[in-house]
Protein backbone atom coordinates (compact mmCIF):
# COMPACT_ATOMS: atom_id res chain seq x y z
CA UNK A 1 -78.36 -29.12 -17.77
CA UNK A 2 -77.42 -29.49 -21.29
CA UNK A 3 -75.80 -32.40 -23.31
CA UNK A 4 -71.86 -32.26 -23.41
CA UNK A 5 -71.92 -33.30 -27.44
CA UNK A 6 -74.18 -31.19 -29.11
CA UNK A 7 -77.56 -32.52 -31.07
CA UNK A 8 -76.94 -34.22 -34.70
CA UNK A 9 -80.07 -32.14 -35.45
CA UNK A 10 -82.76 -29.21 -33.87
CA UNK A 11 -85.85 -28.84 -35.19
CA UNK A 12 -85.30 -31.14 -38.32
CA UNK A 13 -82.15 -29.39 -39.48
CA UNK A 14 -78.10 -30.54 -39.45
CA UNK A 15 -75.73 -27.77 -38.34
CA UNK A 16 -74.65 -25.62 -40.73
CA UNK A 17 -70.92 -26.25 -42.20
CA UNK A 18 -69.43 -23.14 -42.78
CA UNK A 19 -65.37 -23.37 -41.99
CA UNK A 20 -64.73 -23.16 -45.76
CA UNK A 21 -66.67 -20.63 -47.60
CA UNK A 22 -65.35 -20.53 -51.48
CA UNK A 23 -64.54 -17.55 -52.72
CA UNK A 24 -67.05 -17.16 -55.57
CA UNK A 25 -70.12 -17.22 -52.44
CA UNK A 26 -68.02 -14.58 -51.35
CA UNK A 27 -68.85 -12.74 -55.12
CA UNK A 28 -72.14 -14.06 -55.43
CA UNK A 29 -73.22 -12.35 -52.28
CA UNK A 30 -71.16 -8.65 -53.26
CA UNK A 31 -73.52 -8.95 -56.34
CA UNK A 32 -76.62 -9.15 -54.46
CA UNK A 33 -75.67 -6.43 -51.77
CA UNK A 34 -74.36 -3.68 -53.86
CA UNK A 35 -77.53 -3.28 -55.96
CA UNK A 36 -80.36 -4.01 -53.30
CA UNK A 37 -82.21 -1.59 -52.44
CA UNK A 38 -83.96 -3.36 -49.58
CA UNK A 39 -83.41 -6.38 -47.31
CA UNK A 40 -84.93 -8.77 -49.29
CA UNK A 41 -82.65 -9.98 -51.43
CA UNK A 42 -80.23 -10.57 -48.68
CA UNK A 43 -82.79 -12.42 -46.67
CA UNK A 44 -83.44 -14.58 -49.49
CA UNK A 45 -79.78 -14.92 -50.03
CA UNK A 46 -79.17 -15.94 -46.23
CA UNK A 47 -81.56 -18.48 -46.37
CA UNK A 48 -79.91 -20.27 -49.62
CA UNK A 49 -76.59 -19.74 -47.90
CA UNK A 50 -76.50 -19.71 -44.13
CA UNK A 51 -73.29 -20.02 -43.57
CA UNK A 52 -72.40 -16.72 -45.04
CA UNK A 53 -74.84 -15.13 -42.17
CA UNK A 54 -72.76 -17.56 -39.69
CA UNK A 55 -69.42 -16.11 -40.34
CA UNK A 56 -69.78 -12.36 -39.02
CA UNK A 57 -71.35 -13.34 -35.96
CA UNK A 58 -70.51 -16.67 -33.99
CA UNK A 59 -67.32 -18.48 -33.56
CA UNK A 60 -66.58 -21.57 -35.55
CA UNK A 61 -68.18 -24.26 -33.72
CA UNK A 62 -71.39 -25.93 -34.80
CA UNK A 63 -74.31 -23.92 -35.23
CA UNK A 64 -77.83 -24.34 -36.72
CA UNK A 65 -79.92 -21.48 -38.61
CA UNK A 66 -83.48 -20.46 -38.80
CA UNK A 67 -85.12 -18.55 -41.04
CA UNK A 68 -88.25 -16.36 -40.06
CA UNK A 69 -88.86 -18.65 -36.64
CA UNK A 70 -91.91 -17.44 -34.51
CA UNK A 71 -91.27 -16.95 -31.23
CA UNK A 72 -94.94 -16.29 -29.02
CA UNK A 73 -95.42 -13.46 -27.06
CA UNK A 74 -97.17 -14.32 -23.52
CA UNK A 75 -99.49 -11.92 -24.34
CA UNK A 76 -100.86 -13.23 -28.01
CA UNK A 77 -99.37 -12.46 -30.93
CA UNK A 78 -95.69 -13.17 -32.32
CA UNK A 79 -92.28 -11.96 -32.79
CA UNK A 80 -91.03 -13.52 -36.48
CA UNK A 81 -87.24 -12.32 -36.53
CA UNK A 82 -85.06 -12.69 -39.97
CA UNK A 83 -83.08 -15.36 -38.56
CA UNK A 84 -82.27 -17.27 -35.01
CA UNK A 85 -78.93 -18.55 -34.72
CA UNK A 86 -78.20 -21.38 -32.18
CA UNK A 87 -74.54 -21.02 -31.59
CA UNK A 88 -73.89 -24.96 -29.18
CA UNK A 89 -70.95 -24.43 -27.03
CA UNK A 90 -69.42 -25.95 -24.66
CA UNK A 91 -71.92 -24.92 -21.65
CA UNK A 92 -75.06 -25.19 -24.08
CA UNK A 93 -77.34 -23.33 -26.88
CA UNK A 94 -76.68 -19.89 -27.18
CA UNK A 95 -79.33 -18.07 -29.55
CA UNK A 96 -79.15 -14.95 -31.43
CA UNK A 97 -81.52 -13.33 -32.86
CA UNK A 98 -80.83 -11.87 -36.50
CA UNK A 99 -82.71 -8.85 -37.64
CA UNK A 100 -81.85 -7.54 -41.36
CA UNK A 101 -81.57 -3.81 -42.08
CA UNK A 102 -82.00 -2.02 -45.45
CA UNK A 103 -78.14 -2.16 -47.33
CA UNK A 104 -79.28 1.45 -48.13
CA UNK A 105 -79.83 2.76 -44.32
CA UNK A 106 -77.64 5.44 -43.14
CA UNK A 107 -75.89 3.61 -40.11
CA UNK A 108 -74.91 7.23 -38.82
CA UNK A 109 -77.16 10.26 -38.22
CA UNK A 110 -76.00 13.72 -38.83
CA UNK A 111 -75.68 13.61 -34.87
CA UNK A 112 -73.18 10.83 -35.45
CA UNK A 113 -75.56 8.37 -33.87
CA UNK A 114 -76.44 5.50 -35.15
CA UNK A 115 -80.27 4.77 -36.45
CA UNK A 116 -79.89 1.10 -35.13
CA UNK A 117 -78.34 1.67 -32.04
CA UNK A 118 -81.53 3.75 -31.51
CA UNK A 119 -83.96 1.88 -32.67
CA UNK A 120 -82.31 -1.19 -30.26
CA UNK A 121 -82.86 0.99 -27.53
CA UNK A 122 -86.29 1.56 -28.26
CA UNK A 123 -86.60 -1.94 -28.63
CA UNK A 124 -85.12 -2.61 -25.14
CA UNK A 125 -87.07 -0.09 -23.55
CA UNK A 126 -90.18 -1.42 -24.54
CA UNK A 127 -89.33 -5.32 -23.83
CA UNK A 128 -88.11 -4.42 -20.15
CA UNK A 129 -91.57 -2.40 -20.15
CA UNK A 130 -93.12 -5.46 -20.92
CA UNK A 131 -91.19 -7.40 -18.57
CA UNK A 132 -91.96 -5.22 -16.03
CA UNK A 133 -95.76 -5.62 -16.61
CA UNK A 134 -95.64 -9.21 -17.23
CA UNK A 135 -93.68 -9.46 -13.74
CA UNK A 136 -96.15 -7.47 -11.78
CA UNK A 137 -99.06 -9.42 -13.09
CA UNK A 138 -97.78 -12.74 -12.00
CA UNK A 139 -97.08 -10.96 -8.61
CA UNK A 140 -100.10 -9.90 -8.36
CA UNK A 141 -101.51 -13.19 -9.65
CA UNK A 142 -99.62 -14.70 -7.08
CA UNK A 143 -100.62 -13.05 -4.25
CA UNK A 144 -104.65 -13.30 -4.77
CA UNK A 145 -104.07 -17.16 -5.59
CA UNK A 146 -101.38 -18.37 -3.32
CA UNK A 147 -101.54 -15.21 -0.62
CA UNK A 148 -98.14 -14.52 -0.85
């Protein structure tokens, strides 16, 4: 169960204020997107100014951003997303994770589908594969230890 009030701080950082965003961020941010050719700037640009990221994507409560957190795989290794977003509501920490695309991808295909709805359902596909695996293995686990 989850605190009522949410934390002052997670992980060394305050929440990130971002009910009032002045209009010249607003500019600031226009001049880095419309000549990048890559995610980079923007990334760097996010982390300077997370509320900006904040405003597109979770309600105006209080929420906390991190840039490039790693997040272990069970298996070795490490998933190290753009940003993680904990969004605290009123039944807890909800976290999203925040992957950056090129401002120069195509988000349609000649096909009219788009390249990252495809690429999240590659993504999918291979983490319920995983899950899968990772589920059978502990079954299996389970069974020669415990005889279940």
């Amino acid at each position: 169960m989850f605190p009522v009030h949410p934390p002052a701080e997670i992980r060394g950082l305050l929440p990130v204020l971002y009910d009032n965003l002045s209009p010249a961020l607003v500019e600031e941010f226009r001049h880095i997107l419309e000549p990048a050719k890559d995610e980079k700037p923007l990334q760097q640009f996010f982390e300077r100014n997370p509320a900006m990221l904040l405003v597109g994507i979770v309600a105006p409560r209080r929420a906390w951003v991190f840039p490039r957190a790693i997040l272990p795989k069970p298996e070795g290794g490490a998933w190290i997303p753009d940003f993680m977003i904990c969004d605290w509501t009123s039944i807890g920490p909800i976290w999203t994770i925040v992957e950056l695309e090129s401002p120069t991808a195509q988000p349609i295909n000649s096909r009219g589908i788009s390249a990252i709805c495809r690429q999240r359902a590659r993504a999918t596909r291979s983490f319920c594969a995983d899950w899968r695996r990772r589920r059978a293995s502990r079954r299996q686990a389970a069974k020669t230890w415990h005889g279940w």
